[in-house]
N, C-alpha and C. Protein backbone atom coordinates (compact mmCIF):
# COMPACT_ATOMS: atom_id res chain seq x y z
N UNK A 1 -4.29 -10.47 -18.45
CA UNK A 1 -2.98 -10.35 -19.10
C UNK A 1 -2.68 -8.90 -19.47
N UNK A 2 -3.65 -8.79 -19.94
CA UNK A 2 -3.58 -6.31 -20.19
C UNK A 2 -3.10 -5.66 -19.31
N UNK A 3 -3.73 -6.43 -18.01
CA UNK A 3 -3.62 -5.73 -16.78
C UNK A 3 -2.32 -5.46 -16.45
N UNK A 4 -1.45 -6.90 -16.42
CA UNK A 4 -0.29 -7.26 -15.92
C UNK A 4 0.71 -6.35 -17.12
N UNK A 5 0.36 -6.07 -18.64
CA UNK A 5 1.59 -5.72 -18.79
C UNK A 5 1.09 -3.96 -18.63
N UNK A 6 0.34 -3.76 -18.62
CA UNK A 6 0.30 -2.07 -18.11
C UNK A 6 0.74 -2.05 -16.93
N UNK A 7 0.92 -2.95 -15.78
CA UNK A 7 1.60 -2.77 -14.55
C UNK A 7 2.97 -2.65 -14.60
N UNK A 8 3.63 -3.80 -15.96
CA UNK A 8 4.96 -3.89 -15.96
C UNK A 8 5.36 -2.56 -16.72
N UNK A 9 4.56 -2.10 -17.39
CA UNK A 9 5.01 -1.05 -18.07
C UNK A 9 5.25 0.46 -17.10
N UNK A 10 4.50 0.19 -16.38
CA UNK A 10 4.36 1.50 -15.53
C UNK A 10 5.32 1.44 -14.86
N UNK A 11 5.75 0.17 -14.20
CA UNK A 11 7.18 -0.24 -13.66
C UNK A 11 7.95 0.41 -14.13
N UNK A 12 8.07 -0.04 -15.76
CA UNK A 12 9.66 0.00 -15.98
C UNK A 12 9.41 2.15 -16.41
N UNK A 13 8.23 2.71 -16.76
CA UNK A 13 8.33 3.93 -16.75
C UNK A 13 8.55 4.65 -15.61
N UNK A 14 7.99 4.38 -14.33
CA UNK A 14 8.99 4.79 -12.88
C UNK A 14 10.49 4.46 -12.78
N UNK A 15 10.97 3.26 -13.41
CA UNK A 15 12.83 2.81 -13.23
C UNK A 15 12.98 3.96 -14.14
N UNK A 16 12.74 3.74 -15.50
CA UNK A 16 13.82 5.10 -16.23
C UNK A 16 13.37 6.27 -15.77
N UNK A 17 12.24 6.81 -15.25
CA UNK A 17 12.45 8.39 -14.88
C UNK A 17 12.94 8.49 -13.66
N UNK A 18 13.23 7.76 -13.27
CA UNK A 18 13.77 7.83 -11.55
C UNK A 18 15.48 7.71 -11.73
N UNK A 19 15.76 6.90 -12.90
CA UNK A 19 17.08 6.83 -13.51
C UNK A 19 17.94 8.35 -13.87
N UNK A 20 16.63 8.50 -14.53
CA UNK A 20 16.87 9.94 -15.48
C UNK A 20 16.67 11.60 -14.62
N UNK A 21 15.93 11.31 -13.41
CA UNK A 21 15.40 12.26 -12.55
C UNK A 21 16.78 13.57 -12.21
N UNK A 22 16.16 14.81 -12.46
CA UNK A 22 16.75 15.64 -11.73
C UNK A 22 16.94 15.82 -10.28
N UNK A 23 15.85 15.52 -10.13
CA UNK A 23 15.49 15.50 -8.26
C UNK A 23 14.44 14.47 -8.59
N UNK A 24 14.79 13.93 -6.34
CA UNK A 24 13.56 12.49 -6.24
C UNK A 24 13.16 13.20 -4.90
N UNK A 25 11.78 12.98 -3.74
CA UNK A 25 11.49 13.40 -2.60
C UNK A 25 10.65 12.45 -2.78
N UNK A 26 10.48 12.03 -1.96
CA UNK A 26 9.90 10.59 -0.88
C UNK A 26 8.46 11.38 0.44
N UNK A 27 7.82 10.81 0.23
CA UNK A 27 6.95 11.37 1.10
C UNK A 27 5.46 10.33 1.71
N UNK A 28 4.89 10.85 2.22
CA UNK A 28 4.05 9.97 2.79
C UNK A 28 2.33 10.79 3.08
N UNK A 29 1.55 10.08 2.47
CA UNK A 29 -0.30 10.98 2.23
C UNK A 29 -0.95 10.35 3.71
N UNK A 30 -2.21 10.99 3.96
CA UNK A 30 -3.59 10.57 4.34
C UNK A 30 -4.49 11.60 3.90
N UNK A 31 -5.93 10.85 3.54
CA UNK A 31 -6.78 11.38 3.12
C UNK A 31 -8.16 10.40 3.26
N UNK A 32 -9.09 11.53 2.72
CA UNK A 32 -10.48 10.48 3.04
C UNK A 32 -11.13 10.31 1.11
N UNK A 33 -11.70 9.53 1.28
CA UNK A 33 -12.29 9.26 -0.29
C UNK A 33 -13.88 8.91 -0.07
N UNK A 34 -14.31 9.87 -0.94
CA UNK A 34 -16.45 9.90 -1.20
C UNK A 34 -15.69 9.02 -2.21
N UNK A 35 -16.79 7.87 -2.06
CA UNK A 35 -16.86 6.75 -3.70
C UNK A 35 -18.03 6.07 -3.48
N UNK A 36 -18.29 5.42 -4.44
CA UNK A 36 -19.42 5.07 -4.69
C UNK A 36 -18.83 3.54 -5.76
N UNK A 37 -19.83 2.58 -6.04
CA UNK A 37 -19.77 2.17 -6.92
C UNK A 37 -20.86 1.93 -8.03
N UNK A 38 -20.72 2.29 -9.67
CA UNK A 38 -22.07 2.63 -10.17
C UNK A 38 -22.30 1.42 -10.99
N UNK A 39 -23.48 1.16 -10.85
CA UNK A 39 -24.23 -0.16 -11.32
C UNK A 39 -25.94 0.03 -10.39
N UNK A 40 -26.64 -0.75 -11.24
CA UNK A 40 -27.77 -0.63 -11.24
C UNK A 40 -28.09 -1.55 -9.06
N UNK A 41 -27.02 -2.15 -9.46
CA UNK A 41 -27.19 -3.40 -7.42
C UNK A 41 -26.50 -2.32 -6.74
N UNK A 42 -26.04 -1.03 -7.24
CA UNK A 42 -25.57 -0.10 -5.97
C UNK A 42 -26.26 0.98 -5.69
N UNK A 43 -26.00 1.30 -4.47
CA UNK A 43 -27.59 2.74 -4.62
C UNK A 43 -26.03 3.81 -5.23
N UNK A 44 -26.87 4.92 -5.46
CA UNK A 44 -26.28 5.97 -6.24
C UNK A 44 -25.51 7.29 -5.04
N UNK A 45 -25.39 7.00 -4.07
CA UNK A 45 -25.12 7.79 -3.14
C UNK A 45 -24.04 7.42 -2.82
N UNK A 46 -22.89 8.18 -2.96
CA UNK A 46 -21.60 8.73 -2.06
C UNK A 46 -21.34 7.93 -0.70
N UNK A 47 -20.46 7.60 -0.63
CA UNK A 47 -19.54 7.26 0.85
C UNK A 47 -18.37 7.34 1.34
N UNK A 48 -18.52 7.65 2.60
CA UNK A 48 -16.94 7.71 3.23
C UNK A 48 -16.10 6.60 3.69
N UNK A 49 -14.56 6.73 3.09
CA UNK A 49 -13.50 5.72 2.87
C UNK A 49 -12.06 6.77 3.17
N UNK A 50 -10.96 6.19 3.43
CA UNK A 50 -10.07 7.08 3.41
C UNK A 50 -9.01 6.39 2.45
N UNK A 51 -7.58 6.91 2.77
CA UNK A 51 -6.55 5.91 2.04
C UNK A 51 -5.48 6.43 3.16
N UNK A 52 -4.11 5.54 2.58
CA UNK A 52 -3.19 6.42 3.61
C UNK A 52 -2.18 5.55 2.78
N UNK A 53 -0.84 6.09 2.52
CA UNK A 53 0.55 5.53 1.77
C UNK A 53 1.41 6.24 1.60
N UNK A 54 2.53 5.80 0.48
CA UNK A 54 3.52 6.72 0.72
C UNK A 54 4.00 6.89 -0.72
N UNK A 55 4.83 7.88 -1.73
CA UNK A 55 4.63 8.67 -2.67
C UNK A 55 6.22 8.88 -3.52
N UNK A 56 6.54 9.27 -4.24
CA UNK A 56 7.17 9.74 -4.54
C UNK A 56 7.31 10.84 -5.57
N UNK A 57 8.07 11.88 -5.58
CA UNK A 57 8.17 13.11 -6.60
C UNK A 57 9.31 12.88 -7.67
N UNK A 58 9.41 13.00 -8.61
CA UNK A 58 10.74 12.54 -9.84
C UNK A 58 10.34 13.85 -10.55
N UNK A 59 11.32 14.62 -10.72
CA UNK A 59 11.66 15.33 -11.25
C UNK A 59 11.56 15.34 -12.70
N UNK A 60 11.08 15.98 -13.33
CA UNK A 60 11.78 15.73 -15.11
C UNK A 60 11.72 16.84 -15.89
N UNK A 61 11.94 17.87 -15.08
CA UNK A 61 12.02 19.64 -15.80
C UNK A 61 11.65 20.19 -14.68
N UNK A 62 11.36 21.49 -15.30
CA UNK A 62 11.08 22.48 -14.42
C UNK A 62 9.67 22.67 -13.94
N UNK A 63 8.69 21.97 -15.43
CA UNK A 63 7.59 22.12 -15.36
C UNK A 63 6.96 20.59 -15.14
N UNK A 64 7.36 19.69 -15.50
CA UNK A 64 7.04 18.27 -15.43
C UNK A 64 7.70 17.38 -14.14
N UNK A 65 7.04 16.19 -13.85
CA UNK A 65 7.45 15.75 -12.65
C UNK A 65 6.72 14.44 -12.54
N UNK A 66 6.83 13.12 -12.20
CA UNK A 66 6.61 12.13 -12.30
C UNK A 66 6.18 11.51 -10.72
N UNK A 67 4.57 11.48 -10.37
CA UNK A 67 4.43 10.78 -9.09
C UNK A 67 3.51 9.60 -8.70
N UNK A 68 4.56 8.66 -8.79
CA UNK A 68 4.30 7.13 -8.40
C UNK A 68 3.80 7.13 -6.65
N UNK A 69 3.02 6.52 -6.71
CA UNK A 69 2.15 6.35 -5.26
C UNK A 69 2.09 4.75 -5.00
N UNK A 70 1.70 4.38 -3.68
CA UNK A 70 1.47 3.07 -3.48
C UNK A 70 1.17 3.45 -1.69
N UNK A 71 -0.67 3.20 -2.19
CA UNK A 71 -1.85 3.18 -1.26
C UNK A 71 -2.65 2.29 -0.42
N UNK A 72 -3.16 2.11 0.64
CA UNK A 72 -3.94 1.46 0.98
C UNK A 72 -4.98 2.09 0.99
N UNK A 73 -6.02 1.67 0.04
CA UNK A 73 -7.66 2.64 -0.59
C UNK A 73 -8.62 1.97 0.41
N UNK A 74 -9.54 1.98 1.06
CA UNK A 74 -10.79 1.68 1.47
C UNK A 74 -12.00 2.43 0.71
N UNK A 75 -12.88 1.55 -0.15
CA UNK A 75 -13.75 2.03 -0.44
C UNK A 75 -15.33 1.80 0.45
N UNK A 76 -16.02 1.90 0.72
CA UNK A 76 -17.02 1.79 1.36
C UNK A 76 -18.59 1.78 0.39
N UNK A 77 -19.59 1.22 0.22
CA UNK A 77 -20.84 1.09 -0.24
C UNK A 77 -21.47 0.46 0.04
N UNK A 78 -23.30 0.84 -0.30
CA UNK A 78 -24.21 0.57 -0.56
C UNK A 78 -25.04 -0.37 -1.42
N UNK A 79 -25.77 -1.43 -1.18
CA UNK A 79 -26.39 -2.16 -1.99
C UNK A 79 -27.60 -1.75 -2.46
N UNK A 80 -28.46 -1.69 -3.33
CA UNK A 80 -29.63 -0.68 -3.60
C UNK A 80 -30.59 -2.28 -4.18
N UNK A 81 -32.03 -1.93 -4.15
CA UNK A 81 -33.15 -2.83 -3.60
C UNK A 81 -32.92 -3.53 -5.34
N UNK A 82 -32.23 -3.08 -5.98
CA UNK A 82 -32.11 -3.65 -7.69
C UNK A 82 -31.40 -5.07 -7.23
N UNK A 83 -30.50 -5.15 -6.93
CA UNK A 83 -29.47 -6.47 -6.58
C UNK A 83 -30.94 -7.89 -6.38
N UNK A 84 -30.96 -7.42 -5.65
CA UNK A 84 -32.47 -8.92 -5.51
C UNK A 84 -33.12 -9.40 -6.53
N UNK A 85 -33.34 -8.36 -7.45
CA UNK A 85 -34.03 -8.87 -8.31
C UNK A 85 -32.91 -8.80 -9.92
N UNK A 86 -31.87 -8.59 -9.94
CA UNK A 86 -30.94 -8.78 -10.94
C UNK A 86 -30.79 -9.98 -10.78
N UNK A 87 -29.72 -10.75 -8.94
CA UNK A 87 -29.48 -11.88 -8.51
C UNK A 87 -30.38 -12.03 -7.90
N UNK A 88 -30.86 -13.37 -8.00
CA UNK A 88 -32.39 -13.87 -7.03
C UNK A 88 -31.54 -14.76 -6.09
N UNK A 89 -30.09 -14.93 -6.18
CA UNK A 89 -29.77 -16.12 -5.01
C UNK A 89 -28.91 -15.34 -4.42
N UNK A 90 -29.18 -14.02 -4.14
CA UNK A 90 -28.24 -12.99 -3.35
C UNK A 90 -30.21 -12.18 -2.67
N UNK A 91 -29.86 -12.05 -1.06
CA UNK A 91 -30.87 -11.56 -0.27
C UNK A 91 -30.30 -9.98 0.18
N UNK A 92 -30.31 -8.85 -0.64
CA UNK A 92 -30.00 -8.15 -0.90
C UNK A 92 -30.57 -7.20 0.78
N UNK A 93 -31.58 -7.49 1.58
CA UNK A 93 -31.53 -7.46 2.72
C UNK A 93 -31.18 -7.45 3.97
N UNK A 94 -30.02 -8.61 3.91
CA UNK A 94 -28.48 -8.58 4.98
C UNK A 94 -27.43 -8.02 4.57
N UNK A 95 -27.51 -7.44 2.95
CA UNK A 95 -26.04 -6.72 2.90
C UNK A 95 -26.46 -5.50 2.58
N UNK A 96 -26.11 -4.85 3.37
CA UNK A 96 -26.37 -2.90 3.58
C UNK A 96 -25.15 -2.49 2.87
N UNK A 97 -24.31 -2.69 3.48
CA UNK A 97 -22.80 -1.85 3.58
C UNK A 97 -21.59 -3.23 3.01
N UNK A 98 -20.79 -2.16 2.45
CA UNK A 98 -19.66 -3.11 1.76
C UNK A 98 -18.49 -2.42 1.88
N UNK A 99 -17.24 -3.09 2.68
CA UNK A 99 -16.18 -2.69 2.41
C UNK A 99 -15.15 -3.62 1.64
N UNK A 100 -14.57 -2.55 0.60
CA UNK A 100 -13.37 -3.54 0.25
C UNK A 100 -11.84 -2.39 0.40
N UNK A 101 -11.11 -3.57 0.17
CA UNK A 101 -9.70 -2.63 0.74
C UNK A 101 -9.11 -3.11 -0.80
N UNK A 102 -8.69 -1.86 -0.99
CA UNK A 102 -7.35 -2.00 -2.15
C UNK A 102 -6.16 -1.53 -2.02
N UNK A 103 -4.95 -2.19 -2.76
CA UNK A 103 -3.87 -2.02 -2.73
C UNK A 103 -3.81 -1.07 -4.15
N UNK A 104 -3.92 -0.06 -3.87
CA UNK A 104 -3.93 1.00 -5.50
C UNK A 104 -2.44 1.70 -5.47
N UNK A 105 -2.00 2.04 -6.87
CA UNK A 105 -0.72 2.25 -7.79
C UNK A 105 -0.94 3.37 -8.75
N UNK A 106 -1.32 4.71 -8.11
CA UNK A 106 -1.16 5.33 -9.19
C UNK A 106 -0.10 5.71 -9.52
N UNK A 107 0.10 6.21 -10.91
CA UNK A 107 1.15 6.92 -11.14
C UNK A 107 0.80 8.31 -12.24
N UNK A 108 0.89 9.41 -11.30
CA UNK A 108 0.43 10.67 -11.64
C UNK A 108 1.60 11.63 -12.89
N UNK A 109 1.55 12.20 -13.83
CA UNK A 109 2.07 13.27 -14.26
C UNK A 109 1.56 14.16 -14.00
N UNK A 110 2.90 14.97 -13.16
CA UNK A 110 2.13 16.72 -12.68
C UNK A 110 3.00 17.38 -13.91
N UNK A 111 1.92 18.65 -14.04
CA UNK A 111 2.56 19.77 -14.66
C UNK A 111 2.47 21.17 -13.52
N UNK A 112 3.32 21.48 -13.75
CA UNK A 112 3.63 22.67 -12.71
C UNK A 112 3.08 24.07 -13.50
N UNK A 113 2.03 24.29 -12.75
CA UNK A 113 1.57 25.68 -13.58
C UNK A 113 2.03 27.24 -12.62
N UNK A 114 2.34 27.13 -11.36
CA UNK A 114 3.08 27.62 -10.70
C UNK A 114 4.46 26.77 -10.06
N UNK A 115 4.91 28.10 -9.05
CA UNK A 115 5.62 27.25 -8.16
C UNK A 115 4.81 25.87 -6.85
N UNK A 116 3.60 26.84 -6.86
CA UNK A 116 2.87 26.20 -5.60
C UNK A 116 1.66 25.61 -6.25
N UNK A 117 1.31 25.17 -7.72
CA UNK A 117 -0.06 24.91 -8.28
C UNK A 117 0.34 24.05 -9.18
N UNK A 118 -0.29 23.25 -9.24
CA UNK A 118 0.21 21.47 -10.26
C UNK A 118 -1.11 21.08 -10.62
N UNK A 119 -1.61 20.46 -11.62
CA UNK A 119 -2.26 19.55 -12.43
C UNK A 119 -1.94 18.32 -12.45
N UNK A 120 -2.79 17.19 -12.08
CA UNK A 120 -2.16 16.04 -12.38
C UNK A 120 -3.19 15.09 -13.17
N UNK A 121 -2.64 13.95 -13.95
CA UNK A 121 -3.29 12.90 -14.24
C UNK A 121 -2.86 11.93 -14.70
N UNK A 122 -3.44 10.39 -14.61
CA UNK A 122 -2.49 9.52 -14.80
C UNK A 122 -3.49 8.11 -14.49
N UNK A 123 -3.07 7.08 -14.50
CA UNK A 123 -3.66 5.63 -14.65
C UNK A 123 -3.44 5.36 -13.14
N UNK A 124 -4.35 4.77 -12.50
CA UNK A 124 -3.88 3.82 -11.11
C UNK A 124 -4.75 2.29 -11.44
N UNK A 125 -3.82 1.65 -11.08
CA UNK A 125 -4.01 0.17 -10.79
C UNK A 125 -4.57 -0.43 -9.13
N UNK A 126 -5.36 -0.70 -9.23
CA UNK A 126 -5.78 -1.11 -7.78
C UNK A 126 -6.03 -3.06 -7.62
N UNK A 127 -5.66 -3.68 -6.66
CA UNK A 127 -5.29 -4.84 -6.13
C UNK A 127 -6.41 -5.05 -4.94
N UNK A 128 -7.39 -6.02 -5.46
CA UNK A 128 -8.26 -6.01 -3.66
C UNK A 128 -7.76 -7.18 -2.86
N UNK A 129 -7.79 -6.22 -1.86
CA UNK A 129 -6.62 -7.23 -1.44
C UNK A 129 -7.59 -7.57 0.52
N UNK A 130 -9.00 -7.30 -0.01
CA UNK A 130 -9.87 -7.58 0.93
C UNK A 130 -11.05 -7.21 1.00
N UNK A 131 -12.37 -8.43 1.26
CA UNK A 131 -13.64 -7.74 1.27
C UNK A 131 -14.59 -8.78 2.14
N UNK A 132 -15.20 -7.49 3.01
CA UNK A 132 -15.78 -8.09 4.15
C UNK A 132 -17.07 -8.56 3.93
N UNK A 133 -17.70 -8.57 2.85
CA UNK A 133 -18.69 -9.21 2.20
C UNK A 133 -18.25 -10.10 1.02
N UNK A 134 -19.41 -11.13 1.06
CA UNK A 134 -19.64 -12.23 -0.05
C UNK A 134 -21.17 -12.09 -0.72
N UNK A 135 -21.12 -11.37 -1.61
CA UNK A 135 -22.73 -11.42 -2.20
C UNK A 135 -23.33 -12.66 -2.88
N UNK A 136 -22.64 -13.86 -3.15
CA UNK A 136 -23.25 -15.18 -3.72
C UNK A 136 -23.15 -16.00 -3.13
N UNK A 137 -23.57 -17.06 -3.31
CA UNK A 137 -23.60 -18.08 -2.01
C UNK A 137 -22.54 -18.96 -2.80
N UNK A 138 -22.05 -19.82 -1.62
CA UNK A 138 -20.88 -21.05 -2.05
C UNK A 138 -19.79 -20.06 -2.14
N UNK A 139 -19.71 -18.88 -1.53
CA UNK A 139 -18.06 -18.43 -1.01
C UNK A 139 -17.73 -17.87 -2.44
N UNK A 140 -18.30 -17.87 -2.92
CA UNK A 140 -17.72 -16.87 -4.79
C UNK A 140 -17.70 -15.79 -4.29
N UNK A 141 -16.38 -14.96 -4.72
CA UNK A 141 -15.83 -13.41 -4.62
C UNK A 141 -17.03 -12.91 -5.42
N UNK A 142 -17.73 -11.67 -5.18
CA UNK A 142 -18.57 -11.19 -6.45
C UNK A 142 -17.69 -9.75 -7.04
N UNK A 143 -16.22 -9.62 -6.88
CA UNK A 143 -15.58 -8.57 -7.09
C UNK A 143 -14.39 -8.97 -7.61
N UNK A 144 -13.88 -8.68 -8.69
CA UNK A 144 -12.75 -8.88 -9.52
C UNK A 144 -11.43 -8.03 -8.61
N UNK A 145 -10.72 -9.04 -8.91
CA UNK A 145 -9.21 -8.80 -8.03
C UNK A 145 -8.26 -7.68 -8.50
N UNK A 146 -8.44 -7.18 -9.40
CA UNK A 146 -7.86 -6.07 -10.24
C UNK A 146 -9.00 -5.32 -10.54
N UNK A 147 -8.57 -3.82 -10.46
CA UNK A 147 -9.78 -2.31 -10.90
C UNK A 147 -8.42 -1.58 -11.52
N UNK A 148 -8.78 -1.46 -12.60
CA UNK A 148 -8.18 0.05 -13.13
C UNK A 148 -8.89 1.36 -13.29
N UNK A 149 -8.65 2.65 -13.09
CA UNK A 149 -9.02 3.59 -13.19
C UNK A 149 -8.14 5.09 -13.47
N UNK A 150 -8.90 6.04 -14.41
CA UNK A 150 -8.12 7.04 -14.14
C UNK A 150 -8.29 8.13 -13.02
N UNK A 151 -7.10 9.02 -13.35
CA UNK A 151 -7.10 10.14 -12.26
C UNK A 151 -6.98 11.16 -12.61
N UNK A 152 -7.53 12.23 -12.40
CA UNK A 152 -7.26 13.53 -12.53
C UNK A 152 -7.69 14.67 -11.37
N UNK A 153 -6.35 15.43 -11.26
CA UNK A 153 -6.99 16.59 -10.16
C UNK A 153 -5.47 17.54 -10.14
N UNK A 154 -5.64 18.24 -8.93
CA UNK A 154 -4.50 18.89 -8.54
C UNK A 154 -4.03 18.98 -7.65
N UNK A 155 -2.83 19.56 -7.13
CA UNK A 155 -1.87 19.33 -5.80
C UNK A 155 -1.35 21.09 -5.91
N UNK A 156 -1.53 21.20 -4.47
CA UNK A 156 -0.41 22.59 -4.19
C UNK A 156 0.32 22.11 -3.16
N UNK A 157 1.13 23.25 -3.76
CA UNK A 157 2.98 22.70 -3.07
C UNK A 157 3.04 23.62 -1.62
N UNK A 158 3.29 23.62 -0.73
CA UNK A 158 3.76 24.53 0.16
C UNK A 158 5.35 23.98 0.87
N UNK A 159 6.31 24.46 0.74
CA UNK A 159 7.32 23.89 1.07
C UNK A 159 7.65 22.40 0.84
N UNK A 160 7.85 21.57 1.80
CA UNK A 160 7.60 20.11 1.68
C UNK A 160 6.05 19.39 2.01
N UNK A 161 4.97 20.59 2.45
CA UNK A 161 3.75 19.95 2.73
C UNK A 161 2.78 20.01 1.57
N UNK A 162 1.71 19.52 1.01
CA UNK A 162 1.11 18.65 -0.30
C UNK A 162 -0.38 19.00 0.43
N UNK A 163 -1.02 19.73 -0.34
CA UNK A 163 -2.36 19.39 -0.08
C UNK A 163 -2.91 19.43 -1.46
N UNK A 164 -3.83 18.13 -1.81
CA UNK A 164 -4.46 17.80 -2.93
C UNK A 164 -5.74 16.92 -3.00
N UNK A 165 -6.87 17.20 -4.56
CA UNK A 165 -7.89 16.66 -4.85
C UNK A 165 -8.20 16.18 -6.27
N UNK A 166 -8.38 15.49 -6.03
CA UNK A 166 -8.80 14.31 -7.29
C UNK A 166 -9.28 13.52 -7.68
N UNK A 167 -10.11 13.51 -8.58
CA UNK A 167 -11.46 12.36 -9.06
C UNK A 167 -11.08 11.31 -9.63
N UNK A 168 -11.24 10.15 -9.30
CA UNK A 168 -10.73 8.61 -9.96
C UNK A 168 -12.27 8.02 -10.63
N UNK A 169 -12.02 7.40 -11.71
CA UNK A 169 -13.20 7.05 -12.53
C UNK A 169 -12.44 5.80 -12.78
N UNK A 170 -13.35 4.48 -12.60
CA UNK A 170 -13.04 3.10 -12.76
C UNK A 170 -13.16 3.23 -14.17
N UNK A 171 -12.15 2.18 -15.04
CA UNK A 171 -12.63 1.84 -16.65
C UNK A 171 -12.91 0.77 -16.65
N UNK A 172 -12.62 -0.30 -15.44
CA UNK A 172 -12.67 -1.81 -15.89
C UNK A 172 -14.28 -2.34 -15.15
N UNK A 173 -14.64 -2.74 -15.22
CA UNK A 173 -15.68 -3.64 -14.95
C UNK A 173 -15.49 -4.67 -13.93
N UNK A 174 -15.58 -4.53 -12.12
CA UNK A 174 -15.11 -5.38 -11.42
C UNK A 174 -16.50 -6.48 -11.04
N UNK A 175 -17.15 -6.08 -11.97
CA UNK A 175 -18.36 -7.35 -11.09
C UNK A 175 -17.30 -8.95 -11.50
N UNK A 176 -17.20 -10.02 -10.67
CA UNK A 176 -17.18 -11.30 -11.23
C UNK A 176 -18.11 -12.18 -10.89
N UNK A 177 -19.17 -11.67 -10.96
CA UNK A 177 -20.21 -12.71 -10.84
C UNK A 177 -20.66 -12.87 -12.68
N UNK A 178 -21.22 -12.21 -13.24
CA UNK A 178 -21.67 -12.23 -14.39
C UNK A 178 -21.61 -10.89 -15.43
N UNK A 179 -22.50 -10.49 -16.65
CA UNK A 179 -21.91 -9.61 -17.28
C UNK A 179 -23.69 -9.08 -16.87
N UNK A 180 -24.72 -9.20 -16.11
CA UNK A 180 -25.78 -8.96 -16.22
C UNK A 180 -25.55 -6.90 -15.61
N UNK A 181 -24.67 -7.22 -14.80
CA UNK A 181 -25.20 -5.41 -14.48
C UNK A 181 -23.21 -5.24 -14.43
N UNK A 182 -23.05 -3.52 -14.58
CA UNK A 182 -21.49 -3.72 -14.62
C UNK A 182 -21.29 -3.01 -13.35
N UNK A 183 -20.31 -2.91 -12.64
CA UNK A 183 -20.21 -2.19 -11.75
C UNK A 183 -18.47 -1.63 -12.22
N UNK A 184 -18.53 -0.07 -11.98
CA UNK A 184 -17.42 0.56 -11.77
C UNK A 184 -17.97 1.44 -10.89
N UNK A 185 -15.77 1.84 -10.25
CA UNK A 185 -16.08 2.61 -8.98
C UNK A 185 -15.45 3.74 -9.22
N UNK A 186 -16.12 4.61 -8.78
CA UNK A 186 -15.88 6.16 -8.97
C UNK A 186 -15.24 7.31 -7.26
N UNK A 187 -14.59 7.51 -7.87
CA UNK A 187 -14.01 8.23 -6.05
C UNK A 187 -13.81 10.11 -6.15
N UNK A 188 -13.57 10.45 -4.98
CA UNK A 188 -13.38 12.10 -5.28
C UNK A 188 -12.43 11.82 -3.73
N UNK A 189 -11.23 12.70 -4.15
CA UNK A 189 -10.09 11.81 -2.83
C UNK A 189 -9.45 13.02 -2.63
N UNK A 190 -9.56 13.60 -1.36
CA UNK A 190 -8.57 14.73 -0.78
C UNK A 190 -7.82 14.58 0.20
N UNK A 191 -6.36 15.04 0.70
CA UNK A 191 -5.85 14.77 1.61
C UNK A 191 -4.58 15.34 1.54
N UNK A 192 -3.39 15.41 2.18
CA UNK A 192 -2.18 16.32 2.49
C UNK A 192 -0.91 15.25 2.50
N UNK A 193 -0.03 15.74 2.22
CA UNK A 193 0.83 14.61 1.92
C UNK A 193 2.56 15.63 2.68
N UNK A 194 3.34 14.85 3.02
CA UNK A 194 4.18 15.47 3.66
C UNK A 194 5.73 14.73 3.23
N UNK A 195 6.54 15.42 2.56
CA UNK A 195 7.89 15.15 2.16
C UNK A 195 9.19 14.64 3.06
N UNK A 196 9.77 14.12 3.01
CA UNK A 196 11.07 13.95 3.96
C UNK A 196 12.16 14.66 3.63
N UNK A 197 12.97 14.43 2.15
CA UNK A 197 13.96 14.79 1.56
C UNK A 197 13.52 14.71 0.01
């Protein structure tokens, strides 16, 4: 229920600044994402994932600026030899590798510290909206359908082209199997993003 009204809220804070906007530019990212997920059933090592979506810029001064995103995230991981013996009815042996796909929502505040140099940070909401593993038996998801996390990093401007990096840190707790180990997912996400109008 938290989840849902921080989504609606973020909503209705994209309608009024987009209402209120000096300028709007529409644009579209790709990039790759190192993530990991940390819990004692994941090994501790980094992996490659990308994302790819499309963006928007809202204006709200000279120095401030409002950017709502909507991503398709792939995260990618590792199971580490702990899982077997946390879950004894999970064979931690056939599952190496894990992908899940999310539908993630950030919505960034940049501050403009140049013309061409921005700061950003802000809340993203992520949606899994797919995963090619089942770690429990009898078909139970072992991954909660909603991840929230924050963001922080920066973006430089070059004309209409965007190149930017930024670290996402999970706050919510997506294991749904039990409360025995927690898992959050942690990312470091770079990539170039390109404007229309």
């Amino acid at each position: 229920m938290k989840i849902k009204l921080l989504f609606l809220a973020m909503a209705a804070l994209i309608f009024t600044a987009a209402a209120n906007a000096q300028s709007v530019h529409l644009g579209v990212k790709v990039g790759t994402n190192i993530n990991k997920i940390s819990g004692k059933s994941f090994s501790e090592q980094f992996n490659y994932g990308y994302h790819v979506g499309g963006f928007a810029e809202i204006g709200l001064g000279k120095k401030f600026s409002l950017q709502p995103e909507v991503l398709f995230n792939q995260i990618n991981t590792d199971t580490s030899s702990q899982l077997s013996k946390i879950y004894s009815n999970i064979n931690s042996s056939k599952i190496s590798n894990i992908k899940l796909s999310y539908l993630s929502i950030p919505v960034l505040l940049d501050y403009k510290l140049s013309k061409f140099f921005a700061i950003q940070a802000g809340p993203q909401f992520g949606v899994l909206i797919n995963q090619n593993e089942k770690l429990v038996q009898n078909g139970k998801d072992a991954f909660k359908k909603g991840d929230l996390s924050m963001l922080a990093g920066v973006q430089l401007h070059f004309g209409n082209f965007r190149v930017y990096g930024r670290y996402a840190v999970g706050l919510s707790n997506i294991n749904d199997i039990d409360n025995k180990d927690k898992w959050r997912s942690q990312s470091i996400q770079a990539g170039i993003g390109l404007t229309f109008f």
